[in-house]
Protein backbone atom coordinates (compact mmCIF):
# COMPACT_ATOMS: atom_id res chain seq x y z
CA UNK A 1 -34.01 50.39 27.67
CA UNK A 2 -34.70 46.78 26.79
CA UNK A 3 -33.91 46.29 22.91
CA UNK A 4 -35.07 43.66 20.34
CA UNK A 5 -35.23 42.42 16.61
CA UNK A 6 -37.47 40.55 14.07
CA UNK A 7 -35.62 38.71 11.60
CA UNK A 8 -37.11 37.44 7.93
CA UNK A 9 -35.37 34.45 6.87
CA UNK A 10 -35.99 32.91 3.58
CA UNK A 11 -34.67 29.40 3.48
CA UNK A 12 -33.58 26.99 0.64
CA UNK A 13 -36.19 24.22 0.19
CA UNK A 14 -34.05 21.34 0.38
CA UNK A 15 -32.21 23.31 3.65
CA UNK A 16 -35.71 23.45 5.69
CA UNK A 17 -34.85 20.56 8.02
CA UNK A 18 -31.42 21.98 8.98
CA UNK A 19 -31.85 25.17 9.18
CA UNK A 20 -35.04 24.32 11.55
CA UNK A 21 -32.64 21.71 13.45
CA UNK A 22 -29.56 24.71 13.62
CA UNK A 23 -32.44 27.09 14.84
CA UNK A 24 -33.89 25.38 17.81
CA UNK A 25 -30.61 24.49 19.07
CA UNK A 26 -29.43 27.96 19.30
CA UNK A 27 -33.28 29.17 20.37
CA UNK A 28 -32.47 26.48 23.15
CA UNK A 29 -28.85 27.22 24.08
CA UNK A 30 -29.99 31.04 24.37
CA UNK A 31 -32.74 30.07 26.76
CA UNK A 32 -30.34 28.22 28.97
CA UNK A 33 -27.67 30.82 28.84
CA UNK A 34 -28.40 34.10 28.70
CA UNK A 35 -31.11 35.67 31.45
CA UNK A 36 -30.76 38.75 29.70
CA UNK A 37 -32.47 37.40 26.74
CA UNK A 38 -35.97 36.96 28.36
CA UNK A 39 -37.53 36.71 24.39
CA UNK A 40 -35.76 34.43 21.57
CA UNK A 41 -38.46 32.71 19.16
CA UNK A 42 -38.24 30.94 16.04
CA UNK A 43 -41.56 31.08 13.46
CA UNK A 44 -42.93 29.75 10.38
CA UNK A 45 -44.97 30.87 7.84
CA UNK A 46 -48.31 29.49 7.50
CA UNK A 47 -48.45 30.09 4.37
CA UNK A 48 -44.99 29.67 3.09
CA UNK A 49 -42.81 27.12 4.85
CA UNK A 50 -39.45 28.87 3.42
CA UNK A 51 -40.41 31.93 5.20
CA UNK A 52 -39.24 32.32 9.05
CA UNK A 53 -39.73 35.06 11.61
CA UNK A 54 -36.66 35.04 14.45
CA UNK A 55 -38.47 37.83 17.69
CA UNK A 56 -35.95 38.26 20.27
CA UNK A 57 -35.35 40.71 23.13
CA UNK A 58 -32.72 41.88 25.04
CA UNK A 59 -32.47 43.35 28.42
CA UNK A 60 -29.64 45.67 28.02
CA UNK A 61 -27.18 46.43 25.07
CA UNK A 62 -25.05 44.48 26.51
CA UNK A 63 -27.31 41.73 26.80
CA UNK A 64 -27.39 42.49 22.99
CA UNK A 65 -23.76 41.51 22.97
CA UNK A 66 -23.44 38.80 24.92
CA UNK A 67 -25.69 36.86 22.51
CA UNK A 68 -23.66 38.35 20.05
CA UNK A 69 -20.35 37.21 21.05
CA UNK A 70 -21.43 33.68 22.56
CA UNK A 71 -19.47 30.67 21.91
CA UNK A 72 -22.73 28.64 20.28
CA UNK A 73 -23.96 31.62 18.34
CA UNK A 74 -20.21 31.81 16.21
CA UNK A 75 -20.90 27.76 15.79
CA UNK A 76 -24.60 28.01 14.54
CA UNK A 77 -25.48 31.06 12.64
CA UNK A 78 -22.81 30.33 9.77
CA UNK A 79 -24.83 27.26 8.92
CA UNK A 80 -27.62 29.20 9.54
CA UNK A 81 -26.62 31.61 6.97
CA UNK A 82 -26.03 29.40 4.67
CA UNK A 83 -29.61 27.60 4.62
CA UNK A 84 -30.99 30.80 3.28
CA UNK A 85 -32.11 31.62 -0.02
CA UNK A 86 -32.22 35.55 0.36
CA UNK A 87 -30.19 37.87 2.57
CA UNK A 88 -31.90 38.00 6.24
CA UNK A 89 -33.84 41.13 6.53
CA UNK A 90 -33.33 42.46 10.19
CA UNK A 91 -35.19 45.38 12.20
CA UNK A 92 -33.89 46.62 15.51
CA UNK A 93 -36.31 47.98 18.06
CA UNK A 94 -36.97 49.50 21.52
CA UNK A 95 -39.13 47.51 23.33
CA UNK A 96 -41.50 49.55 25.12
CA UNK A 97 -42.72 48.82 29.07
């Protein structure tokens, strides 16, 4: 069963611009390297511009992994951490066919 997450990411004013910049470049390196990651988008709030939505989806578990475990995503998502404001809220899912 294919499996996803939404991520809520409150970000630091002054940290908007990098953690934007961080986010699209791992949005794009997913895209180029992982087929089993048909589903990795990065939102904003229209109504508050600290507030992001992450929606990805996974093909497999070990899809899942993979993205985990890949080279860019133990660069990015430290410096991606620490542009927020708030602890990430995450929610798993099943992604229904």
């Amino acid at each position: 069963m294919k499996k996803g997450f939404i991520a809520r990411l409150v970000v630091r004013p002054e940290a908007r611009a990098e953690f934007e910049r961080l986010q699209i470049e791992l949005k794009r390196l997913t895209h180029e390297n992982e087929p089993g990651t048909p589903v990795y988008e990065l939102m904003r709030s229209a109504e508050d511009p600290c507030v992001y939505m992450v929606v990805a989806t996974f093909d497999s578990e070990e899809a899942f992994e993979i993205h985990q475990t890949s080279s860019f995503h133990d660069k990015l998502v430290p410096p991606i951490l620490a542009c927020l404001a708030q602890d990430m809220e995450l929610a798993f899912y099943d992604v229904l066919s």
